[in-house]
Protein backbone atom coordinates (compact mmCIF):
# COMPACT_ATOMS: atom_id res chain seq x y z
CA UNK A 1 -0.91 83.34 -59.98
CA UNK A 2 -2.71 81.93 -56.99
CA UNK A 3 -5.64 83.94 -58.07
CA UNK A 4 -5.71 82.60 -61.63
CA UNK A 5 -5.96 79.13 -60.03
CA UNK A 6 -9.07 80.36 -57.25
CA UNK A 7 -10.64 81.32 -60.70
CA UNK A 8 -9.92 78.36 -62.39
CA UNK A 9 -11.07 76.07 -59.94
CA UNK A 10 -14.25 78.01 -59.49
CA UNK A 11 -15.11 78.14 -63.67
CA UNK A 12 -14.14 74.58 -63.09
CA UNK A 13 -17.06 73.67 -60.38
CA UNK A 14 -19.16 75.83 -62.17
CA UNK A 15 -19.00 73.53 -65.42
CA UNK A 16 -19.28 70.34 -63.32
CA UNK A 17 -22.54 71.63 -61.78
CA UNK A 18 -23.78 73.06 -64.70
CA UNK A 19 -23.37 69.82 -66.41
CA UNK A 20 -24.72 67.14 -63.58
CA UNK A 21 -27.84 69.57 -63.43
CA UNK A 22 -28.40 69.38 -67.49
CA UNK A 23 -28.20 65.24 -67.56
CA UNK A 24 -31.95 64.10 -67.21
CA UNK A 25 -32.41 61.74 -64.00
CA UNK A 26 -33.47 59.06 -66.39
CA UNK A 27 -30.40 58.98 -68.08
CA UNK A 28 -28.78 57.34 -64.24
CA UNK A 29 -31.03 54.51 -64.39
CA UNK A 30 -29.60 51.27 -66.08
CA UNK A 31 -31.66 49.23 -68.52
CA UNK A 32 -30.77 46.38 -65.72
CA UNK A 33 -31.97 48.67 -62.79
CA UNK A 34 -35.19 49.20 -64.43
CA UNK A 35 -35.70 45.26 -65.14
CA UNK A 36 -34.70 44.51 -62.13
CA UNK A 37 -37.96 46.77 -60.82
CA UNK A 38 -40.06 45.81 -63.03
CA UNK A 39 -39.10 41.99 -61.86
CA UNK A 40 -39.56 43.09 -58.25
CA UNK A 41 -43.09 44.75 -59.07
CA UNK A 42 -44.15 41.39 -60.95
CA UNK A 43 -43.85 39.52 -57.37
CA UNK A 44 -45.01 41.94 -55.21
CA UNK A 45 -48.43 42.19 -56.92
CA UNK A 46 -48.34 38.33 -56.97
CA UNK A 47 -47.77 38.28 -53.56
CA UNK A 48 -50.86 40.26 -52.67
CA UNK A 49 -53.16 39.11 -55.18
CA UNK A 50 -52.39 35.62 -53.52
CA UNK A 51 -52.32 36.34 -50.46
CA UNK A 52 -56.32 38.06 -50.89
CA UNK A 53 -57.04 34.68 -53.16
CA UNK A 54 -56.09 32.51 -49.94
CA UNK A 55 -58.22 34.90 -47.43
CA UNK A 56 -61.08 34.06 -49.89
CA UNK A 57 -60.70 30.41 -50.37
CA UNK A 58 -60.23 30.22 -46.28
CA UNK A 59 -63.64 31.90 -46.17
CA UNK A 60 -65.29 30.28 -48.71
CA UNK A 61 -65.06 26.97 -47.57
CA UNK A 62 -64.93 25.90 -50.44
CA UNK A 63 -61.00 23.44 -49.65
CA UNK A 64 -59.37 22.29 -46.91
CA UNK A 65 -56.64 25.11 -45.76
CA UNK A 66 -53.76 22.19 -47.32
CA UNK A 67 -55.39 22.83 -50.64
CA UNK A 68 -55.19 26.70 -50.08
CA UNK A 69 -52.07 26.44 -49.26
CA UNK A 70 -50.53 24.50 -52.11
CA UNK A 71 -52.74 26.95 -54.87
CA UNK A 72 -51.13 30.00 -53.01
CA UNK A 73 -47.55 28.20 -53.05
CA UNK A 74 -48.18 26.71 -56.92
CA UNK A 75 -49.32 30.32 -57.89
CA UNK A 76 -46.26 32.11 -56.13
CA UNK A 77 -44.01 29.95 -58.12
CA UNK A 78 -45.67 30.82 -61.26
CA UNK A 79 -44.85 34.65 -60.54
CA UNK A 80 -41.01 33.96 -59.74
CA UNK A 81 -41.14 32.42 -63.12
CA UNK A 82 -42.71 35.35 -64.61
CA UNK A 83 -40.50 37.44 -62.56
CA UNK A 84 -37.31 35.66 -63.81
CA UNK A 85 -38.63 35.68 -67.14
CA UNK A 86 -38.45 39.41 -66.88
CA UNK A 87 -35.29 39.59 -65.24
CA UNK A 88 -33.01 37.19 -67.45
């Protein structure tokens, strides 16, 4: 009897590992995981192509830093919006 069970248990793991291995690693991602990245990804590339946009206008000149500042600020809250837009 006890070595029915050892063999039961073990066909038992077997399946379970068998199975976990078949699932594709998509198929663990949510739909809201994946928006929430793409979200995330939205800002991030914001965030650099504004920061690189500020570096320039510094440079160039061409406004006062204030003004910089505000166009980098303005065009950081454009990409939350985009961002949220994405999320919700």
């Amino acid at each position: 009897m006890n070595l029915n069970f050892v063999n039961l248990m073990r066909a038992t793991l077997a399946g379970i590992v068998l199975f976990s291995v078949s699932i594709p690693p998509e198929a663990y991602a949510t739909e809201r995981g994946k928006t929430r990245q793409a979200s995330r990804d939205v800002r991030q590339t914001g965030r650099e192509d504004e920061r690189t946009a500020k570096d320039e206008c510094r440079k160039g000149d061409e406004q006062s830093n204030a003004n910089c500042r505000r166009d980098k600020r303005d065009a950081k809250q454009e990409n939350r919006e985009e961002a949220r837009d994405i999320k919700y």
